[in-house]
Protein backbone atom coordinates (compact mmCIF):
# COMPACT_ATOMS: atom_id res chain seq x y z
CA UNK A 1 3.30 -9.95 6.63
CA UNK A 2 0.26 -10.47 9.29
CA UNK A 3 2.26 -10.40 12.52
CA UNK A 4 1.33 -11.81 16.10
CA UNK A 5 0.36 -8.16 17.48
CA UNK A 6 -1.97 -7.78 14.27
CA UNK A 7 -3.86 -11.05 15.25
CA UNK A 8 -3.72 -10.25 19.27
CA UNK A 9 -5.53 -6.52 17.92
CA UNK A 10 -7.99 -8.69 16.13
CA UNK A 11 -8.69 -11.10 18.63
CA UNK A 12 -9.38 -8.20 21.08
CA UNK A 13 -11.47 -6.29 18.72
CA UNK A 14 -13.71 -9.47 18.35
CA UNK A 15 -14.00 -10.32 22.00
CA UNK A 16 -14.63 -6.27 22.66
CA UNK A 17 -17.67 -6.91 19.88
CA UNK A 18 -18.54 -10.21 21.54
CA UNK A 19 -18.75 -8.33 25.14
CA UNK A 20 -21.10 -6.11 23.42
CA UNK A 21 -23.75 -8.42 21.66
CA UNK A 22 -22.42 -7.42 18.31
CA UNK A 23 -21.54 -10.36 15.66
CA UNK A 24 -18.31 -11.78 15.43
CA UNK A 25 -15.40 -10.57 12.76
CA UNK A 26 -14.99 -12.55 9.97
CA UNK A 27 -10.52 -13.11 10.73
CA UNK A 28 -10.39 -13.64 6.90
CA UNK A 29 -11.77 -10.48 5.75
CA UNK A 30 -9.71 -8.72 8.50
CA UNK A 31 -6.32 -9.97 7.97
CA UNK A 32 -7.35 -9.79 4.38
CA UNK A 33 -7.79 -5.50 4.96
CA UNK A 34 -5.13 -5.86 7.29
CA UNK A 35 -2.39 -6.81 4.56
CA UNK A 36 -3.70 -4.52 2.08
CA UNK A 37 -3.57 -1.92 4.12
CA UNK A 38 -0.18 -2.56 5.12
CA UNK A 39 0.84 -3.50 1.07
CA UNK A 40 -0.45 0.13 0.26
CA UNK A 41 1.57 1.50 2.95
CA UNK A 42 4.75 0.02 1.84
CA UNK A 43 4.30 1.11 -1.80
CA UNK A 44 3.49 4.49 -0.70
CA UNK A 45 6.85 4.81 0.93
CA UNK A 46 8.65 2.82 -2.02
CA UNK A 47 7.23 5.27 -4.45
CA UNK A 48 8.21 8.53 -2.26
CA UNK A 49 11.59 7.20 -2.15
CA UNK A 50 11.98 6.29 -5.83
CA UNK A 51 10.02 9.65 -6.92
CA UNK A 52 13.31 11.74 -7.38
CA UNK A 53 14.24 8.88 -10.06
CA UNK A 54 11.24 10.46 -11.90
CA UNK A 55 10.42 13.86 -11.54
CA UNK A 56 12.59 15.26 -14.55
CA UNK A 57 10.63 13.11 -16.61
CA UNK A 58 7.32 14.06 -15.00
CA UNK A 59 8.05 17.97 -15.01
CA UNK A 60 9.15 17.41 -18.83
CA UNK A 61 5.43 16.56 -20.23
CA UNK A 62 3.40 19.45 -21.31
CA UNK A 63 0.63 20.08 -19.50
CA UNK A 64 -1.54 19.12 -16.47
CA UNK A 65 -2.84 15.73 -18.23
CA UNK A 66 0.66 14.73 -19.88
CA UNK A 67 2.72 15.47 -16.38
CA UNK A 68 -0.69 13.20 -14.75
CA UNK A 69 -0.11 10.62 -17.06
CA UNK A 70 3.88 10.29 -16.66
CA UNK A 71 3.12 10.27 -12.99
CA UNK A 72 0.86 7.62 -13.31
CA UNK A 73 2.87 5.51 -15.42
CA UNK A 74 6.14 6.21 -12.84
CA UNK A 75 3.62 4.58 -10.12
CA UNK A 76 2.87 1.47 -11.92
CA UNK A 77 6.59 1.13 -12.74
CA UNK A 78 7.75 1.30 -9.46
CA UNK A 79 4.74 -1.34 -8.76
CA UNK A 80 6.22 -3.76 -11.02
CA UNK A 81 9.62 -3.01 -9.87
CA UNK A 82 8.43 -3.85 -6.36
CA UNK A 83 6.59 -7.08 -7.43
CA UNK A 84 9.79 -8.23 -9.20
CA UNK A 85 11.51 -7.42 -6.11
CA UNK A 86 14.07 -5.28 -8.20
CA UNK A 87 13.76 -1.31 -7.60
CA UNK A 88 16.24 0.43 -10.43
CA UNK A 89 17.11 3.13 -8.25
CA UNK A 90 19.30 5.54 -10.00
């Protein structure tokens, strides 16, 4: 999911730090934080989309900590939905 423009942004990041005597990046560890970053991102917006699937449910626990933990437990459904590559959007 690293594209071309995310490596040209890295490559002038490192030759900006070069220019200024600081050490090199280590391209791994970037593109590594790179495509977590963008993985986050794209469950983020997954999850605000599939939300309305949930929020009866949620809203039906009693309580702050039993409405926290349905919330929770919609987010790590929606995870394995999107791992599986099969959202069960109502």
């Amino acid at each position: 999911m690293i594209t071309d423009a995310d490596k040209e942004g890295l490559a002038r990041r490192d030759s900006i730090r070069a220019e200024g005597k600081l050490p090199r990046l280590d391209w791994d560890h970037e593109l590594a934080k790179l495509g977590a970053a963008k993985h986050a991102r794209v469950f983020e917006a997954v999850f605000q989309l599939e939300r309305p699937r949930f929020n009866r449910w949620i809203n039906e626990g009693e309580g702050f900590f039993a409405k926290m933990g349905r919330w929770s437990a919609a987010r790590q459904i929606v995870k394995s939905e999107l791992q599986a590559g099969v959202l069960k959007s109502e």
